[in-house]
PDB file of N, CA and C in Angstrom:
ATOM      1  N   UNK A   1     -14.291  16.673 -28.562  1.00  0.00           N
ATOM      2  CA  UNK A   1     -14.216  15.363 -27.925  1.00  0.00           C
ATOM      3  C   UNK A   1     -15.612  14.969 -27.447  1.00  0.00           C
ATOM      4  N   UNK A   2     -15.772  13.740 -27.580  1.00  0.00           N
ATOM      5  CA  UNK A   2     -17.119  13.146 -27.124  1.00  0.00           C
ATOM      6  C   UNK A   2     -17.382  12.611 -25.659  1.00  0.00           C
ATOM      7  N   UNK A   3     -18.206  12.218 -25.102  1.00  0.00           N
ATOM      8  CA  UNK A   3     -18.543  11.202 -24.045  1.00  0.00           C
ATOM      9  C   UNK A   3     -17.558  10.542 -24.040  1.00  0.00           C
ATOM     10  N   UNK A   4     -17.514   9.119 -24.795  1.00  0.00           N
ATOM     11  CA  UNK A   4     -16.472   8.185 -24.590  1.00  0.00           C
ATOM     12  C   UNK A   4     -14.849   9.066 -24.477  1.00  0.00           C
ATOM     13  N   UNK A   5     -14.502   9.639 -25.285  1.00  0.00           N
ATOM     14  CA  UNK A   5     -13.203   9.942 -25.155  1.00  0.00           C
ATOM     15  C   UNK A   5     -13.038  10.631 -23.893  1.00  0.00           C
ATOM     16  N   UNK A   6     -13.608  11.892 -22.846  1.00  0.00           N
ATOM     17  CA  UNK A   6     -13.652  12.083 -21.821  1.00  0.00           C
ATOM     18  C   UNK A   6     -13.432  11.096 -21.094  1.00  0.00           C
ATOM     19  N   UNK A   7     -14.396  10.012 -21.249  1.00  0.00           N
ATOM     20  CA  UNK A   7     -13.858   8.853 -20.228  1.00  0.00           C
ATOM     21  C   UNK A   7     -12.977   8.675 -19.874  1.00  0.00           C
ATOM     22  N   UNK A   8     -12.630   8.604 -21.214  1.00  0.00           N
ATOM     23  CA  UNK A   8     -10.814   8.090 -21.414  1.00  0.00           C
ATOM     24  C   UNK A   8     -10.207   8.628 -20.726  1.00  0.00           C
ATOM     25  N   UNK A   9     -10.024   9.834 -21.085  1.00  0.00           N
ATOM     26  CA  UNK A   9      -8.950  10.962 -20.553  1.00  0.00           C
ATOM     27  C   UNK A   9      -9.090  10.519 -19.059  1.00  0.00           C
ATOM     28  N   UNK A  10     -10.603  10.749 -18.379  1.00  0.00           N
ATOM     29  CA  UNK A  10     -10.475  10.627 -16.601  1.00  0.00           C
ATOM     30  C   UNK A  10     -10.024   9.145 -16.571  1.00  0.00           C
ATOM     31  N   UNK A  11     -10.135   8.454 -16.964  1.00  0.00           N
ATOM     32  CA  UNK A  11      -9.796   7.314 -16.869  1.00  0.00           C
ATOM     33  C   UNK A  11      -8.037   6.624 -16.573  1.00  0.00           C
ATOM     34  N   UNK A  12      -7.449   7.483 -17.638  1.00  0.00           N
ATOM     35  CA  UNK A  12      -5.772   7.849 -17.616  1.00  0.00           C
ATOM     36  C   UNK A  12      -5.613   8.473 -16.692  1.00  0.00           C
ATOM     37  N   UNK A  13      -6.028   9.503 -16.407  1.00  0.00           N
ATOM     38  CA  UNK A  13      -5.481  10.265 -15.290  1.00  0.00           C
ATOM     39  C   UNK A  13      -5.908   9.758 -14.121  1.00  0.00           C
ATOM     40  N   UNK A  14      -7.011   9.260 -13.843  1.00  0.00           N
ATOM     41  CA  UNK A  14      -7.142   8.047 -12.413  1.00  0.00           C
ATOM     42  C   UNK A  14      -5.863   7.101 -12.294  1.00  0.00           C
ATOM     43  N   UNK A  15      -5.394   6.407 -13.555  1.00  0.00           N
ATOM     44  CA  UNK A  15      -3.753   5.525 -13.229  1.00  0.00           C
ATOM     45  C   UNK A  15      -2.924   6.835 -12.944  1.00  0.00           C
ATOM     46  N   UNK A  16      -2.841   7.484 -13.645  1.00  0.00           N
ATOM     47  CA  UNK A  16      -1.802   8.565 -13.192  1.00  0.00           C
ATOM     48  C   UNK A  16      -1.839   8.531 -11.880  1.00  0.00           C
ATOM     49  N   UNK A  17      -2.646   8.922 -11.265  1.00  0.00           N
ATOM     50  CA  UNK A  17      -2.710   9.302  -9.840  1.00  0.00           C
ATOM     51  C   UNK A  17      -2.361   8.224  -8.706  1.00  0.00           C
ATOM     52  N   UNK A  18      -3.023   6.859  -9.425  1.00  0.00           N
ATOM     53  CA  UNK A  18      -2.639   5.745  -8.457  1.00  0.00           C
ATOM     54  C   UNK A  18      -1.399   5.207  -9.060  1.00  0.00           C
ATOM     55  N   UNK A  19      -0.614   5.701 -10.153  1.00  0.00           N
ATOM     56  CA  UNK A  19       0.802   4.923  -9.671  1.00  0.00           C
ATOM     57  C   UNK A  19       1.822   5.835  -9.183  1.00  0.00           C
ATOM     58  N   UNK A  20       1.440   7.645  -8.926  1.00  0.00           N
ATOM     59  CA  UNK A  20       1.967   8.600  -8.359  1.00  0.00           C
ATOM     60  C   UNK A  20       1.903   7.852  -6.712  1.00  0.00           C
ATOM     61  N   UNK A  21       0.812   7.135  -6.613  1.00  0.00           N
ATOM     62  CA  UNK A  21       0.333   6.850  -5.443  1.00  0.00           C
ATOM     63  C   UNK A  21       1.399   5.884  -4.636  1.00  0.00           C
ATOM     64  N   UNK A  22       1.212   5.129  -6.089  1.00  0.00           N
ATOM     65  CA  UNK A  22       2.534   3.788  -5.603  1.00  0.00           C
ATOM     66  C   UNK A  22       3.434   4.164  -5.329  1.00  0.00           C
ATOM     67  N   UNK A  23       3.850   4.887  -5.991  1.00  0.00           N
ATOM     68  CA  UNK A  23       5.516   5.445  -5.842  1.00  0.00           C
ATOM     69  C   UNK A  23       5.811   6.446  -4.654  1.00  0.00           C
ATOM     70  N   UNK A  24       4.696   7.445  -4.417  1.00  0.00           N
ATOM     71  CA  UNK A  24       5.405   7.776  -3.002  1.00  0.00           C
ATOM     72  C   UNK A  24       5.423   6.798  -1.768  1.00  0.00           C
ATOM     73  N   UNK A  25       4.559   5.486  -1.819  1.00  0.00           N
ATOM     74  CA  UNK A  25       4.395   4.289  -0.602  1.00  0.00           C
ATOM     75  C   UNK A  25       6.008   3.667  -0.841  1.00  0.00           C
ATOM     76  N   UNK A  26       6.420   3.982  -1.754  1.00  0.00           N
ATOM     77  CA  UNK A  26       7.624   3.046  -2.150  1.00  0.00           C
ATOM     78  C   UNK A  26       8.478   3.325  -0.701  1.00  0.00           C
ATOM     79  N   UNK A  27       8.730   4.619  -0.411  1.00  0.00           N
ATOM     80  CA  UNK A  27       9.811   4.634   0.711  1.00  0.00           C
ATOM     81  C   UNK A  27       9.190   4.635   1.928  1.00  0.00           C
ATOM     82  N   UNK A  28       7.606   4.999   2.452  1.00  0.00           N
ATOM     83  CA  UNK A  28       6.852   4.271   3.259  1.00  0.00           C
ATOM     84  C   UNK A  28       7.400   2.852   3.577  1.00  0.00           C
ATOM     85  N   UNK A  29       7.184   2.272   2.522  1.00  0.00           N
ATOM     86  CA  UNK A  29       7.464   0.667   2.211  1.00  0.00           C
ATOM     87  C   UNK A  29       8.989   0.467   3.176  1.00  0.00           C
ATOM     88  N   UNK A  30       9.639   0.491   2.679  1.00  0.00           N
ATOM     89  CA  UNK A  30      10.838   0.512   2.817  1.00  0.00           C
ATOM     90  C   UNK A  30      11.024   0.937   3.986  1.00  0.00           C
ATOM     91  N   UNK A  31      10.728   1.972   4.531  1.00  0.00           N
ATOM     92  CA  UNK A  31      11.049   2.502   6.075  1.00  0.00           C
ATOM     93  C   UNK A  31      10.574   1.535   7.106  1.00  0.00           C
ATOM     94  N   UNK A  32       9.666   1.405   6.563  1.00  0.00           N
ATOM     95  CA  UNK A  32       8.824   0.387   7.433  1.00  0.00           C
ATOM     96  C   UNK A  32       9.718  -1.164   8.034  1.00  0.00           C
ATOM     97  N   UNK A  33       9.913  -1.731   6.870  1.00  0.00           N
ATOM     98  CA  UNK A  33      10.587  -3.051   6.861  1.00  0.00           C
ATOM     99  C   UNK A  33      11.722  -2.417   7.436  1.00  0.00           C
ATOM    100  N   UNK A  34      12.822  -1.133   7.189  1.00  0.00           N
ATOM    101  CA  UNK A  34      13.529  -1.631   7.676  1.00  0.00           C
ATOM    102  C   UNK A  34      13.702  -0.904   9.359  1.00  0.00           C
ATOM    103  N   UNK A  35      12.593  -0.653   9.651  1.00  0.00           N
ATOM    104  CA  UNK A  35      11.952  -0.597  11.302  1.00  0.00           C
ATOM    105  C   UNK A  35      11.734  -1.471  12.055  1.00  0.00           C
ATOM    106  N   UNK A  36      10.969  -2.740  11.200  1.00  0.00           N
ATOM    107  CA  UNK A  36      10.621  -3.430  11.539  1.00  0.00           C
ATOM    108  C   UNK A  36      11.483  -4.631  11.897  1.00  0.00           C
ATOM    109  N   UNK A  37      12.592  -4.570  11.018  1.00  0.00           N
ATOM    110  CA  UNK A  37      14.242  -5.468  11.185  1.00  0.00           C
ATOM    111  C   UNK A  37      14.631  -4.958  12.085  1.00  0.00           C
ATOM    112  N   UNK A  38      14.699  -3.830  12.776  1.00  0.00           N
ATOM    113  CA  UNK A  38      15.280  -3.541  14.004  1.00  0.00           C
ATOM    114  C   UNK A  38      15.115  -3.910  15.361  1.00  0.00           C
ATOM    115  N   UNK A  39      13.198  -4.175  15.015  1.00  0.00           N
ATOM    116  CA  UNK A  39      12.767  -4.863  16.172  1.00  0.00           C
ATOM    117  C   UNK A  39      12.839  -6.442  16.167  1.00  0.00           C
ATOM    118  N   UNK A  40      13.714  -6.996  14.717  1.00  0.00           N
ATOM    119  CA  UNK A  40      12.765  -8.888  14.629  1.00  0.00           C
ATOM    120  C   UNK A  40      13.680  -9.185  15.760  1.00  0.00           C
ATOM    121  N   UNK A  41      14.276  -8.709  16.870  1.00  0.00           N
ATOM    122  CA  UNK A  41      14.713  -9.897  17.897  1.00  0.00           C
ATOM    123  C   UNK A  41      13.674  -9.971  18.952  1.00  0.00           C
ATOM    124  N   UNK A  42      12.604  -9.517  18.763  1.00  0.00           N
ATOM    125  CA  UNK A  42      11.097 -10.154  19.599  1.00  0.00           C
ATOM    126  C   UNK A  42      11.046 -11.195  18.965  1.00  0.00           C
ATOM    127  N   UNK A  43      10.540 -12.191  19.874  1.00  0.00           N
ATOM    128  CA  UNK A  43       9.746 -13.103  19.160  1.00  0.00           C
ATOM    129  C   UNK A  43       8.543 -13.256  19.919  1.00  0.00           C
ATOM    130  N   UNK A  44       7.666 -14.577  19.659  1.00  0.00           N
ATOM    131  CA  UNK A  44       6.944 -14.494  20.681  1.00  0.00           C
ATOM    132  C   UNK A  44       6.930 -15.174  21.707  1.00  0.00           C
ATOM    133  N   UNK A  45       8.040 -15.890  22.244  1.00  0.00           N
ATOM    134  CA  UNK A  45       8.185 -16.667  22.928  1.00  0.00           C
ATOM    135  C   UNK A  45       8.849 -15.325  24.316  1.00  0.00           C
ATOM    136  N   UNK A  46       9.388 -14.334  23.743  1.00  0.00           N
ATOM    137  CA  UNK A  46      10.030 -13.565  24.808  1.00  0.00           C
ATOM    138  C   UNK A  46       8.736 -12.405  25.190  1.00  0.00           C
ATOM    139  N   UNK A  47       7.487 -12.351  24.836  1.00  0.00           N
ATOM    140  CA  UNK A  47       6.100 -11.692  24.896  1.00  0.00           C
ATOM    141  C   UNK A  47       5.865 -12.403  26.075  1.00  0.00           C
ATOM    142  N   UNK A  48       6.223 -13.421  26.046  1.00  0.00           N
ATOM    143  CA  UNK A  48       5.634 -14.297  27.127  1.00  0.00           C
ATOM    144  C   UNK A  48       6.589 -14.259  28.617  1.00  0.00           C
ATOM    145  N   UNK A  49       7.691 -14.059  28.083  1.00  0.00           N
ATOM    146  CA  UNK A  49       8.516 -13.775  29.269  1.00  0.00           C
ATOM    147  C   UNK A  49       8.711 -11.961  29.314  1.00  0.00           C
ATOM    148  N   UNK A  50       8.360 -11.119  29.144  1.00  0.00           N
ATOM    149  CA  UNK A  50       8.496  -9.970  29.409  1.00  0.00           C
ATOM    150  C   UNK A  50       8.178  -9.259  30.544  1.00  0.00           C
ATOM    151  N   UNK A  51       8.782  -9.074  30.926  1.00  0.00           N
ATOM    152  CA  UNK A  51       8.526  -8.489  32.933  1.00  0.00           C
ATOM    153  C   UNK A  51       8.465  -6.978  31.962  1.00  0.00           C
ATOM    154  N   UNK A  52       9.464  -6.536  31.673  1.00  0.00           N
ATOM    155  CA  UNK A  52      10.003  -5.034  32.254  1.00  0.00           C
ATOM    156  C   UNK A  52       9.365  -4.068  31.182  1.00  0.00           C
ATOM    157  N   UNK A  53       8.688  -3.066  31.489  1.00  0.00           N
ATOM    158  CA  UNK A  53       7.937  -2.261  30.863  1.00  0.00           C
ATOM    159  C   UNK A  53       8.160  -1.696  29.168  1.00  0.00           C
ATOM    160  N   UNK A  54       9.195  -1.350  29.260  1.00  0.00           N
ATOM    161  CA  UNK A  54      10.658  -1.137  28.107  1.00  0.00           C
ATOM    162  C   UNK A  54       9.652  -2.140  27.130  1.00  0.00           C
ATOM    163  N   UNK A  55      10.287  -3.540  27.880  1.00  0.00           N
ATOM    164  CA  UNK A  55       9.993  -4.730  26.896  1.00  0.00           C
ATOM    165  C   UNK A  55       8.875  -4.997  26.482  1.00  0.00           C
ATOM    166  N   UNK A  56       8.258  -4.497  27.383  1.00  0.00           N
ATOM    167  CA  UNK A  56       6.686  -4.492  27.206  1.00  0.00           C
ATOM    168  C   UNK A  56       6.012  -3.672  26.047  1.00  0.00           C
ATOM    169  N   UNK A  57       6.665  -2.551  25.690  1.00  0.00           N
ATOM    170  CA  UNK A  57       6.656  -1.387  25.211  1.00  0.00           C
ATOM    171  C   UNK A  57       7.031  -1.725  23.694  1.00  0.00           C
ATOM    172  N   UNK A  58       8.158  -2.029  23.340  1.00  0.00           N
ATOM    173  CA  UNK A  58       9.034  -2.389  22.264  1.00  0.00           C
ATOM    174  C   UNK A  58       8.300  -3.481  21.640  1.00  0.00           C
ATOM    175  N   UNK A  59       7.724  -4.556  22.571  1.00  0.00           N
ATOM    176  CA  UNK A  59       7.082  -5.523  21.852  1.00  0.00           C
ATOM    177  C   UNK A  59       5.980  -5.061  21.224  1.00  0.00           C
ATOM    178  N   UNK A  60       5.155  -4.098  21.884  1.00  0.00           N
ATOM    179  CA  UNK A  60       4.159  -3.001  21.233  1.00  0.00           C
ATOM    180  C   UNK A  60       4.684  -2.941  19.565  1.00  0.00           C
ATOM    181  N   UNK A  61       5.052  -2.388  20.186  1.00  0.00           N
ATOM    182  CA  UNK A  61       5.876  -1.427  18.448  1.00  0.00           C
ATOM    183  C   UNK A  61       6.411  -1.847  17.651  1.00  0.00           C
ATOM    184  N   UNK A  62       6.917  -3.188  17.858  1.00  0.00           N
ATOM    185  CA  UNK A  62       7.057  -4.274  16.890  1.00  0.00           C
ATOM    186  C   UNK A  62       6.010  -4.197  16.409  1.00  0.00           C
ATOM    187  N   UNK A  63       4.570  -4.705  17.102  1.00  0.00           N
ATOM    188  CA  UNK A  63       3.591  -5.382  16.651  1.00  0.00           C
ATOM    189  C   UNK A  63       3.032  -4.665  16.058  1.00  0.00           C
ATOM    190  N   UNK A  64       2.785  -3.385  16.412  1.00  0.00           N
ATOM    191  CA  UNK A  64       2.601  -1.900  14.703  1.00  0.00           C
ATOM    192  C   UNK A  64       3.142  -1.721  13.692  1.00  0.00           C
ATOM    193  N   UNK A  65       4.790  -1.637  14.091  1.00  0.00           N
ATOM    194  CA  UNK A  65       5.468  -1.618  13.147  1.00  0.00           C
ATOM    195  C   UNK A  65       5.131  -2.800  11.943  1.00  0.00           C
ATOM    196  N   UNK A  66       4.912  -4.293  12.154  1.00  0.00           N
ATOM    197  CA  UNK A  66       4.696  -5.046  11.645  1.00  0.00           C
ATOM    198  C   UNK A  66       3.907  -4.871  10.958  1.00  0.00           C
ATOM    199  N   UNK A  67       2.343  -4.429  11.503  1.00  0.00           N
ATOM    200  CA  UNK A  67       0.827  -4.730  10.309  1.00  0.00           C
ATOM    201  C   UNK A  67       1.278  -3.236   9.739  1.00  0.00           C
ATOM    202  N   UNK A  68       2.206  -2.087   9.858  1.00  0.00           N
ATOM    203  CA  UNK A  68       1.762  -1.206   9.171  1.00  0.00           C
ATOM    204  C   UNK A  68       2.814  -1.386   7.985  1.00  0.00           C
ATOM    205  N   UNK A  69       4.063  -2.450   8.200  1.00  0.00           N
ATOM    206  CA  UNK A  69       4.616  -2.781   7.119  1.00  0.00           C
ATOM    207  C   UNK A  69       4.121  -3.308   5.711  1.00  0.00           C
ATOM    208  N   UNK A  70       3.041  -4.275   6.805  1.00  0.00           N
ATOM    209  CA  UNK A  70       2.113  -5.447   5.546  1.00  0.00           C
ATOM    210  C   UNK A  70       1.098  -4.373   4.911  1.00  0.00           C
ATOM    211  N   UNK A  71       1.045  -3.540   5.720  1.00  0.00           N
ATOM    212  CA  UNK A  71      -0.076  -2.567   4.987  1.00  0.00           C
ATOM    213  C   UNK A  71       0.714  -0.988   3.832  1.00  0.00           C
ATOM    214  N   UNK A  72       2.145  -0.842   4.089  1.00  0.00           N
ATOM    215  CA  UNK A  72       2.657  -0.190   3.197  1.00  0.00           C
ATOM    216  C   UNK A  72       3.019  -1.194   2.214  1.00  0.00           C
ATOM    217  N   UNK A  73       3.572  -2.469   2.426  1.00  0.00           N
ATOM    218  CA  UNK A  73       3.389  -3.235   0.756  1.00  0.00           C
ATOM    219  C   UNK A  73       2.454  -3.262  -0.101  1.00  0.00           C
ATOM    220  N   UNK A  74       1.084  -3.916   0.876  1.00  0.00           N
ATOM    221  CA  UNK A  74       0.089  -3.674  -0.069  1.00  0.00           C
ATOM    222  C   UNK A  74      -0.754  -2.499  -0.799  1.00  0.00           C
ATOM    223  N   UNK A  75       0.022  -1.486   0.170  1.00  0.00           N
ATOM    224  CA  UNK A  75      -0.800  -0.108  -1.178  1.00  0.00           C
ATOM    225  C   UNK A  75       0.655  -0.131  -2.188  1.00  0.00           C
ATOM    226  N   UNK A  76       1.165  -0.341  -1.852  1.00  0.00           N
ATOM    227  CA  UNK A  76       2.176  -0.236  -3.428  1.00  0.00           C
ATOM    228  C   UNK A  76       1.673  -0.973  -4.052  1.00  0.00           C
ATOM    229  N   UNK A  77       1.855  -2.406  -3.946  1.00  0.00           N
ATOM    230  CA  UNK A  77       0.804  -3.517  -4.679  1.00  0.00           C
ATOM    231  C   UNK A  77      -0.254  -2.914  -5.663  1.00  0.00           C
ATOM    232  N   UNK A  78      -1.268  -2.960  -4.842  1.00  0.00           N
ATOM    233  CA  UNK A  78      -2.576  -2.512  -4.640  1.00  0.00           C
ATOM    234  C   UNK A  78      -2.589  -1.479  -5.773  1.00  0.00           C
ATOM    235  N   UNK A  79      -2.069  -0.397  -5.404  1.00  0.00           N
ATOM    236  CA  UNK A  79      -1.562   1.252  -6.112  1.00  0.00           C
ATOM    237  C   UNK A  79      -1.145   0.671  -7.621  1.00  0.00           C
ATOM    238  N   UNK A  80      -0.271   0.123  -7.470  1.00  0.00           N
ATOM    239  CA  UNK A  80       0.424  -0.145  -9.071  1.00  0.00           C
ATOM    240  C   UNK A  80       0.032  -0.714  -9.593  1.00  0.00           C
ATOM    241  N   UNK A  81      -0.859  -1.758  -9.186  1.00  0.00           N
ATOM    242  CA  UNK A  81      -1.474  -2.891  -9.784  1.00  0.00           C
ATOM    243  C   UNK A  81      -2.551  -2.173 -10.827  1.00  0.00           C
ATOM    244  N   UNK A  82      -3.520  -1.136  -9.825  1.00  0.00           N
ATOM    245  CA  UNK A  82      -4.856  -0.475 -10.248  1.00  0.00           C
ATOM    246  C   UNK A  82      -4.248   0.621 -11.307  1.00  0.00           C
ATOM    247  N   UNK A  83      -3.097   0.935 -11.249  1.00  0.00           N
ATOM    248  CA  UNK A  83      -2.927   1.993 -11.860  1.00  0.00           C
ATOM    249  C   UNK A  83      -2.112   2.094 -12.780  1.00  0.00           C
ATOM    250  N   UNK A  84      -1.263   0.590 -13.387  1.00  0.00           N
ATOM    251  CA  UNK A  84      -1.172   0.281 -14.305  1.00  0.00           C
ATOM    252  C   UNK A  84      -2.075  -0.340 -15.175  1.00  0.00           C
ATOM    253  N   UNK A  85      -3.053  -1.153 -14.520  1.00  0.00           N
ATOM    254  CA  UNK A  85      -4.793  -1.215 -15.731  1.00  0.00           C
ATOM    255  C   UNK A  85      -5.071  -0.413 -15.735  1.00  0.00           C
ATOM    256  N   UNK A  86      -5.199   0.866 -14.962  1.00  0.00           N
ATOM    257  CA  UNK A  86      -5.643   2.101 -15.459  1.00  0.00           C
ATOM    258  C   UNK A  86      -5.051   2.839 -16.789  1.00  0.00           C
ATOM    259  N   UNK A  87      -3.847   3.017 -16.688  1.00  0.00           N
ATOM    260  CA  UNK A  87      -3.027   3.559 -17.714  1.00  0.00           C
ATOM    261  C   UNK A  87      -2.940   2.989 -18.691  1.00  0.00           C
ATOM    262  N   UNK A  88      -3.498   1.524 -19.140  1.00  0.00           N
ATOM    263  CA  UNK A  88      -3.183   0.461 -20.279  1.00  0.00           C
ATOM    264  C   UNK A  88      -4.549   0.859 -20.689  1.00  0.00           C
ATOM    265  N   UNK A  89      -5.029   0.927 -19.954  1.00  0.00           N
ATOM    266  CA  UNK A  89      -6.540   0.929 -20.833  1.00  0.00           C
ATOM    267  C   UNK A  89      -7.651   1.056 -20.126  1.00  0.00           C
ATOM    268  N   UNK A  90      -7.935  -0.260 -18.998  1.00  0.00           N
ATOM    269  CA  UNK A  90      -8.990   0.161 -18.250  1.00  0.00           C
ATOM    270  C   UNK A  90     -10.101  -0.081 -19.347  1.00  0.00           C
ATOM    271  N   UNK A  91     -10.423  -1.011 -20.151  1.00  0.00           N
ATOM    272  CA  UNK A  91     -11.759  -1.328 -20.923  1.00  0.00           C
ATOM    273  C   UNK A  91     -12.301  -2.142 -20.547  1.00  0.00           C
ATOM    274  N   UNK A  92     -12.640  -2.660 -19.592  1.00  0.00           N
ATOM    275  CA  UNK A  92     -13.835  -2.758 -18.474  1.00  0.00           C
ATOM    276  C   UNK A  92     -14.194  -2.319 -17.592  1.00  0.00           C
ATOM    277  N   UNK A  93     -13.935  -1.379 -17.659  1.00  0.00           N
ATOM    278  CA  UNK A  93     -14.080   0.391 -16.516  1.00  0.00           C
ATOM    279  C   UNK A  93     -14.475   1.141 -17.497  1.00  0.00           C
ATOM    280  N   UNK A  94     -14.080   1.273 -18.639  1.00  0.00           N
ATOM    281  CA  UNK A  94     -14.482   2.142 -19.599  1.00  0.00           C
ATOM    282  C   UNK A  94     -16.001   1.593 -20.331  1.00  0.00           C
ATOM    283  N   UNK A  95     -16.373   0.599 -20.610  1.00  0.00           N
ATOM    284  CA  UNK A  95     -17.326   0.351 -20.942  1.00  0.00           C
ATOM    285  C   UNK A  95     -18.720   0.011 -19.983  1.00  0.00           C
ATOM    286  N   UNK A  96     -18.515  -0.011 -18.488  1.00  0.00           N
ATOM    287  CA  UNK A  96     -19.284  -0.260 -17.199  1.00  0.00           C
ATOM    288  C   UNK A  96     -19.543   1.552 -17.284  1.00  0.00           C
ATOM    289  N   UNK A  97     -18.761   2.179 -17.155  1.00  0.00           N
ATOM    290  CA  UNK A  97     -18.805   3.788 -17.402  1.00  0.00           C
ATOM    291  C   UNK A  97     -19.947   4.290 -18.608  1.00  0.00           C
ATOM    292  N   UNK A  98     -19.130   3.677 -19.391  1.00  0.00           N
ATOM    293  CA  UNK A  98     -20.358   4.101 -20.617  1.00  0.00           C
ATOM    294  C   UNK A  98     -21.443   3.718 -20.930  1.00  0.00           C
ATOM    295  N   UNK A  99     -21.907   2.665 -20.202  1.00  0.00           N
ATOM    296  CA  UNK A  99     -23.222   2.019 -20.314  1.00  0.00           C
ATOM    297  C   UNK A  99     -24.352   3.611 -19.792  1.00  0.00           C
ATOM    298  N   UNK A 100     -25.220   3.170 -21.096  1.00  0.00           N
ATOM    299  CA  UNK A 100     -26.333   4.166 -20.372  1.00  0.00           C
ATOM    300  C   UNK A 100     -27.782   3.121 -20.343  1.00  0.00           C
TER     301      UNK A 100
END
């Protein structure tokens, strides 16, 4: 095997890895949202009325729970996206690579 075909090979196995990637975020994903449904009876109108510590607390953890939801979609996204051009081919990665 030559230069270019090595590429290749690391090249495949880089998607390999990022849609292994995707797929374990999948139930990340999922846990998340449905964590995050547990908390949607915050809103923000009751942030504003929150006396009691609890509430104070919960509204917290909504508000994590939330960006770390948007942030387990987008590595699935993200993950599958990169790592199905990876696995198709990736020939503009492959030829930026091979430039000497």
């Amino acid at each position: 095997m030559n230069k270019e075909e090595w590429i290749w090979v690391a090249i495949r196995i880089f998607g390999i890895f990022l849609l292994v990637m995707a797929i374990l975020s999948i139930p990340r994903a999922i846990a998340s949202i449905h964590y995050a449904s547990i908390f949607q009876s915050f809103s923000g109108s009751e942030v504003a009325s929150a006396t009691n510590g609890t509430e104070k607390f919960a509204i917290k953890i909504f508000d994590a729970q939330r960006s770390h939801s948007i942030r387990s979609i987008l590595e699935v996204i993200v993950y599958g996206l990169f790592g199905f051009y990876f696995m198709r081919g990736g020939k503009a990665i492959h030829k930026i690579i091979c430039r000497e």
